[in-house]
N, C-alpha and C. Protein backbone atom coordinates (compact mmCIF):
# COMPACT_ATOMS: atom_id res chain seq x y z
N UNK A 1 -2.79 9.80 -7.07
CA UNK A 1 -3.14 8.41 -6.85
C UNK A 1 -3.80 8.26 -5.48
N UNK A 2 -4.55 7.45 -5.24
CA UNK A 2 -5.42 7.31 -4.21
C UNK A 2 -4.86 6.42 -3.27
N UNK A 3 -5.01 6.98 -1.77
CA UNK A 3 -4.11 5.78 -0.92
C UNK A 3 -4.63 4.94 -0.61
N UNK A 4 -3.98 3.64 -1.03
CA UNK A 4 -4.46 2.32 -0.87
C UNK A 4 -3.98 1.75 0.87
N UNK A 5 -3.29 2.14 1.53
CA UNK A 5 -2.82 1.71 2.69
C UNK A 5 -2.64 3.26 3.67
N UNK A 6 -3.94 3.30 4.31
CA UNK A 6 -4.35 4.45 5.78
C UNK A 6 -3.97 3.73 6.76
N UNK A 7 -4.00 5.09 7.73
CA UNK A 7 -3.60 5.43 9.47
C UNK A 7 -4.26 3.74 9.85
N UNK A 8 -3.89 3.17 10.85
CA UNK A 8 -4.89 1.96 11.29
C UNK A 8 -4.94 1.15 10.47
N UNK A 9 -4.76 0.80 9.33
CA UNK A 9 -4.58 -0.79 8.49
C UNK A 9 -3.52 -1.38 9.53
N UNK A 10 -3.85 -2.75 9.32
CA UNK A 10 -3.05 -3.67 9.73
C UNK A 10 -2.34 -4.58 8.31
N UNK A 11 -1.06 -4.37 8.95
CA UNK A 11 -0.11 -4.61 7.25
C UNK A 11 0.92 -5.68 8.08
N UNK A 12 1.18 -6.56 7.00
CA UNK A 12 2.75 -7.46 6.69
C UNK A 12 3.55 -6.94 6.02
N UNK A 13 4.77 -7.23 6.74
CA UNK A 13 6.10 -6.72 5.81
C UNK A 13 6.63 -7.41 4.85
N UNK A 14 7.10 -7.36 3.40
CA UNK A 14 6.77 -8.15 2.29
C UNK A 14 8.57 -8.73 2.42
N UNK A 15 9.13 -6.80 2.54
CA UNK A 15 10.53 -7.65 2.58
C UNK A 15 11.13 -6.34 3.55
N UNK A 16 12.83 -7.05 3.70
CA UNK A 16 13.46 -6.08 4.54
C UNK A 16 13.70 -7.08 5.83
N UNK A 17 14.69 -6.51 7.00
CA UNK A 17 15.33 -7.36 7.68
C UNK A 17 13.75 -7.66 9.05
N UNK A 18 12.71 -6.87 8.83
CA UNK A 18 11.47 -7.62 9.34
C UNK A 18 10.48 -8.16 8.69
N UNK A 19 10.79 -8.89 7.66
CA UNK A 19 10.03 -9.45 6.86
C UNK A 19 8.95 -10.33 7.43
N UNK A 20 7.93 -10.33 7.43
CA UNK A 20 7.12 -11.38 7.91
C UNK A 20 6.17 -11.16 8.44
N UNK A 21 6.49 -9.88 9.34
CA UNK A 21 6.04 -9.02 11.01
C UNK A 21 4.74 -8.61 10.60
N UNK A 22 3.87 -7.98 11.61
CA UNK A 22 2.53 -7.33 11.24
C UNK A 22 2.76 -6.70 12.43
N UNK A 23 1.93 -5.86 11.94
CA UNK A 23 2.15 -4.44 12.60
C UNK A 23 0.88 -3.19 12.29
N UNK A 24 0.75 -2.11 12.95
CA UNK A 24 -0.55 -1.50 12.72
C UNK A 24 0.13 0.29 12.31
N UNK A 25 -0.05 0.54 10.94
CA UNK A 25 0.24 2.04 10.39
C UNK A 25 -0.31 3.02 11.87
N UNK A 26 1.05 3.55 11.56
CA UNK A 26 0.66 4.73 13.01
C UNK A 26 0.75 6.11 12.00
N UNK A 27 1.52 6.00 10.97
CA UNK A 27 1.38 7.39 9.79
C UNK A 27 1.80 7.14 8.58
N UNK A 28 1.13 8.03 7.96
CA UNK A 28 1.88 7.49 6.27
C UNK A 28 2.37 9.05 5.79
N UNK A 29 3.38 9.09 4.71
CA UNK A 29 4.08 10.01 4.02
C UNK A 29 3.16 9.56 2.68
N UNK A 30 2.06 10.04 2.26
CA UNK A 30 1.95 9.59 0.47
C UNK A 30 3.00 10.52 -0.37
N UNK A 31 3.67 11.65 -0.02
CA UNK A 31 4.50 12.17 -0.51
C UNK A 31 6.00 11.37 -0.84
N UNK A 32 6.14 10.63 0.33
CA UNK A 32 7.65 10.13 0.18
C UNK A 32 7.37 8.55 -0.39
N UNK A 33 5.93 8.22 -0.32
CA UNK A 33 6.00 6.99 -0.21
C UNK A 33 5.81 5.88 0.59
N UNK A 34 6.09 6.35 2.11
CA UNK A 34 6.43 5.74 3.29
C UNK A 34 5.47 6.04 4.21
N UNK A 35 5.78 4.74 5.09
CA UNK A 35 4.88 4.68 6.30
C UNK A 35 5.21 4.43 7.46
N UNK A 36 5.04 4.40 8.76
CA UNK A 36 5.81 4.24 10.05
C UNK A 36 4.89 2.68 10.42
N UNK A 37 5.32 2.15 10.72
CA UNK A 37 4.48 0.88 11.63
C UNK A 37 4.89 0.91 12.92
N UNK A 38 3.87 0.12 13.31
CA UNK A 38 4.23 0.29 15.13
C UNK A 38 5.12 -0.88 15.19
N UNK A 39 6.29 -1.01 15.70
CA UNK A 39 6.69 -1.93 16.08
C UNK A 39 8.05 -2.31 14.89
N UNK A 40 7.96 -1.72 14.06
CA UNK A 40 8.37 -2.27 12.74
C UNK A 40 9.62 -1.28 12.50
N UNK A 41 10.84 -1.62 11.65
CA UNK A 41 12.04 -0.77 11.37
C UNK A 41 12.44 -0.28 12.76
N UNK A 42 12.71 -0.50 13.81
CA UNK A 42 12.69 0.18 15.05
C UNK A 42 14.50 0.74 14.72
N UNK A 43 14.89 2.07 14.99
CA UNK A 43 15.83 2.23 15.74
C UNK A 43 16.52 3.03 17.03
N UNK A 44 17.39 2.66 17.49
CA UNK A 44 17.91 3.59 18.66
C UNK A 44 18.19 5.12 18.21
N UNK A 45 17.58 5.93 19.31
CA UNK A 45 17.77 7.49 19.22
C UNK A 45 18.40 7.51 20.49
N UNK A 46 19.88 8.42 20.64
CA UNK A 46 20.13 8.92 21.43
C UNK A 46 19.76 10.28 21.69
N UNK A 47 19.25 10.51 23.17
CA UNK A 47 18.57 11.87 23.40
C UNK A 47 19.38 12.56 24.67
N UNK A 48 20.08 13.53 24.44
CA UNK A 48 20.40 13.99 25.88
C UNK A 48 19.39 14.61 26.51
N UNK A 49 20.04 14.41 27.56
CA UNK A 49 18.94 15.12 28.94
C UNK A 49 18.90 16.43 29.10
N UNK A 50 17.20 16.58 29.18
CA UNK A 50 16.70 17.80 29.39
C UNK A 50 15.84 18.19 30.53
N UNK A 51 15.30 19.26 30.61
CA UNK A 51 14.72 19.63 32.48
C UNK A 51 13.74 18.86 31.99
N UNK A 52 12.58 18.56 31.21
CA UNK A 52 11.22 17.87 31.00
C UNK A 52 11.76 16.39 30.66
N UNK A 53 12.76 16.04 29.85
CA UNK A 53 13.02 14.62 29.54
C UNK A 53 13.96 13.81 30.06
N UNK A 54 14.24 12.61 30.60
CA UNK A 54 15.41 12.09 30.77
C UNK A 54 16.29 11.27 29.34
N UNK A 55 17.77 11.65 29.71
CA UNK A 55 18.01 11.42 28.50
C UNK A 55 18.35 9.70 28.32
N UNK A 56 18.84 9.55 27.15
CA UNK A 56 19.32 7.83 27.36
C UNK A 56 19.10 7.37 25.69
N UNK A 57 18.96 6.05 25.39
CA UNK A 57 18.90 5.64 24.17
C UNK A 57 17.51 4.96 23.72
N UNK A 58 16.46 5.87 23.06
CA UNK A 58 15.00 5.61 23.24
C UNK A 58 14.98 4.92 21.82
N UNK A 59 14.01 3.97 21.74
CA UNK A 59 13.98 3.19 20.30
C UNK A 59 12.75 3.91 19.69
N UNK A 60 12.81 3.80 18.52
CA UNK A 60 11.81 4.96 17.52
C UNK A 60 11.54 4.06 16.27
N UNK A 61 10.48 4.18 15.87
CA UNK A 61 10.24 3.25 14.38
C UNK A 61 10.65 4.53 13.36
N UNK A 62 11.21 3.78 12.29
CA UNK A 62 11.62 4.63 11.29
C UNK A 62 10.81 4.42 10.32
N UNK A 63 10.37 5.28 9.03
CA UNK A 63 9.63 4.64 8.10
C UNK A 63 9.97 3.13 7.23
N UNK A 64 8.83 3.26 6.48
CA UNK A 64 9.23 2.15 5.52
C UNK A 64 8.48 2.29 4.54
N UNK A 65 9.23 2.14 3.36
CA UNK A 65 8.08 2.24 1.76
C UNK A 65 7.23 1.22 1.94
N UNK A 66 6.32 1.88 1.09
CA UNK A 66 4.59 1.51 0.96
C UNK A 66 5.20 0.10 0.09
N UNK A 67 5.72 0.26 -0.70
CA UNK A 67 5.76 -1.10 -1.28
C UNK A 67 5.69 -2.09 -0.99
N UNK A 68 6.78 -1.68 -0.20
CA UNK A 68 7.03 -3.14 0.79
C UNK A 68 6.03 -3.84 1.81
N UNK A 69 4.85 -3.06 2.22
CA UNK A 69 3.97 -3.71 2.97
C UNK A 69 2.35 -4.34 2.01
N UNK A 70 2.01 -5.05 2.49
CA UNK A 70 0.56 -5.81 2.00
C UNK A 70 -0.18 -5.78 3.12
N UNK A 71 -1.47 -5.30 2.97
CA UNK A 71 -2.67 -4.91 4.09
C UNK A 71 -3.58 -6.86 4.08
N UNK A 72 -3.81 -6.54 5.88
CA UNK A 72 -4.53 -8.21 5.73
C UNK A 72 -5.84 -7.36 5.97
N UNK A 73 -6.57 -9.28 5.29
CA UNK A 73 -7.76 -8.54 5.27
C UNK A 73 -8.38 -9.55 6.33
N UNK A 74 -10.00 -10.07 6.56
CA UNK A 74 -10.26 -10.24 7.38
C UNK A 74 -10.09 -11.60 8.11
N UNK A 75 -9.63 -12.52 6.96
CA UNK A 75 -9.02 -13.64 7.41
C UNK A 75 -7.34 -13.84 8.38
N UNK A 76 -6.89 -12.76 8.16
CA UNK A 76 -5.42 -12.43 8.58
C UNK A 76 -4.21 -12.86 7.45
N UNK A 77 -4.73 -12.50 5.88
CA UNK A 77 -4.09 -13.00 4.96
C UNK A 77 -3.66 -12.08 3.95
N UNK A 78 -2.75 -11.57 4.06
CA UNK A 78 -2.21 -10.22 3.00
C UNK A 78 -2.43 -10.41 1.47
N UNK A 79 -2.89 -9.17 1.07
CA UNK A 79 -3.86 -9.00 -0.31
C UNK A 79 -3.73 -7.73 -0.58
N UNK A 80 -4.16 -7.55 -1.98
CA UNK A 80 -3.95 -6.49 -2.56
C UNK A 80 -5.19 -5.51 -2.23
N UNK A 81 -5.21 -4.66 -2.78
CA UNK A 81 -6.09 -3.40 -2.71
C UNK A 81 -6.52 -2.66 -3.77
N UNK A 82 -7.63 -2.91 -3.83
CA UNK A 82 -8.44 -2.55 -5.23
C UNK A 82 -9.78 -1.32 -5.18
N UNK A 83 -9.99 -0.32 -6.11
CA UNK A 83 -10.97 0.33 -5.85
C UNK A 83 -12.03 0.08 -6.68
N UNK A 84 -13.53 0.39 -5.69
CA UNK A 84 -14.55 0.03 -7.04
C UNK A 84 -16.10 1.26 -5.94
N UNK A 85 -17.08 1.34 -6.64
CA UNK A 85 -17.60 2.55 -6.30
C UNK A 85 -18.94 2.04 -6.08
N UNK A 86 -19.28 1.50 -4.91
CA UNK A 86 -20.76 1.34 -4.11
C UNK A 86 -21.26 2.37 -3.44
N UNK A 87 -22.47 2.24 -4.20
CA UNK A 87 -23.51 3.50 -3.64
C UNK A 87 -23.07 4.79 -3.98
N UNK A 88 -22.75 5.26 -4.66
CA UNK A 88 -21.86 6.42 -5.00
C UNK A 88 -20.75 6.98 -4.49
N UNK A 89 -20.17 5.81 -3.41
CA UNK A 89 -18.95 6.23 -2.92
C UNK A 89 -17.98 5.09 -3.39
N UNK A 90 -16.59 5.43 -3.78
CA UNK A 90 -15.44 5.12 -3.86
C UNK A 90 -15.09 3.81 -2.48
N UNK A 91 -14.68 3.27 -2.13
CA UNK A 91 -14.55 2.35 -1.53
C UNK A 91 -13.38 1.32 -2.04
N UNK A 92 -12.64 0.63 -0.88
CA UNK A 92 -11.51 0.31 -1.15
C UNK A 92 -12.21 -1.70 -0.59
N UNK A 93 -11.16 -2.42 -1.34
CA UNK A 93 -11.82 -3.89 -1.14
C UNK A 93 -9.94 -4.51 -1.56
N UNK A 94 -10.55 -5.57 -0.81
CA UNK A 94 -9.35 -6.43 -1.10
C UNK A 94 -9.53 -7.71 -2.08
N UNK A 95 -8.42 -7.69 -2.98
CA UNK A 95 -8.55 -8.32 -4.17
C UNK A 95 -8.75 -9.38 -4.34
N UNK A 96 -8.50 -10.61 -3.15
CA UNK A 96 -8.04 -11.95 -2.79
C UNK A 96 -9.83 -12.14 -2.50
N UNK A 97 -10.56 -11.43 -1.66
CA UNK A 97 -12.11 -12.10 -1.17
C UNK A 97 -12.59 -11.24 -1.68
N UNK A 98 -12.47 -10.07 -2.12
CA UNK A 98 -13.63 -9.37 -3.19
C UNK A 98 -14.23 -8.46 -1.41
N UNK A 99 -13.96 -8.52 -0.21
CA UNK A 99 -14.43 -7.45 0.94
C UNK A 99 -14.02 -6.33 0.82
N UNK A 100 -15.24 -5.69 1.41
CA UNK A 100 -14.87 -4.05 1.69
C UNK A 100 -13.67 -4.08 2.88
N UNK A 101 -12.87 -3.42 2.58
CA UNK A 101 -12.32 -3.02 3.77
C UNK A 101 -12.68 -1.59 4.72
């Protein structure tokens, strides 16, 4: 299946205890499903201290399934993601204004 939501989309969270949020894909798993957002699922990592690091309790985004997010498009309005093939390339558009993304 073809990924509908890459590195750099800017996505809303549909559901989950940050529902609402927007945030910008820093990586995706198409294997697991999941994606990291910046800012988004955050939790505390405790790290002890090392000669290069100091240690302490560093916050880390954890993933989150693809499901759960909707990509905005250029109005700042979350929409689906649809494929269709201009000029002989594959190209991804959002379903709500018919734009390339």
């Amino acid at each position: 299946m073809a990924a509908k939501l890459r590195k750099g989309d800017k996505v809303r969270v549909l559901a989950g205890r940050d529902s609402g949020r927007e945030g910008q894909i820093v990586s995706v798993d198409p294997k697991a499903g999941k994606a990291v957002v910046e800012g988004i699922n955050m939790a505390i990592r405790h790290t002890r201290q090392s000669q290069t690091s100091q240690g302490g309790r560093i916050p880390k985004a954890l993933p989150i399934d693809l499901s759960n997010l909707a990509i905005l498009d250029g109005d700042g309005k979350a929409t689906r993601v649809g494929f269709r093939v201009e000029d002989g390339k594959k190209v991804r558009y959002a379903k709500s204004t018919g734009d390339v993304i």
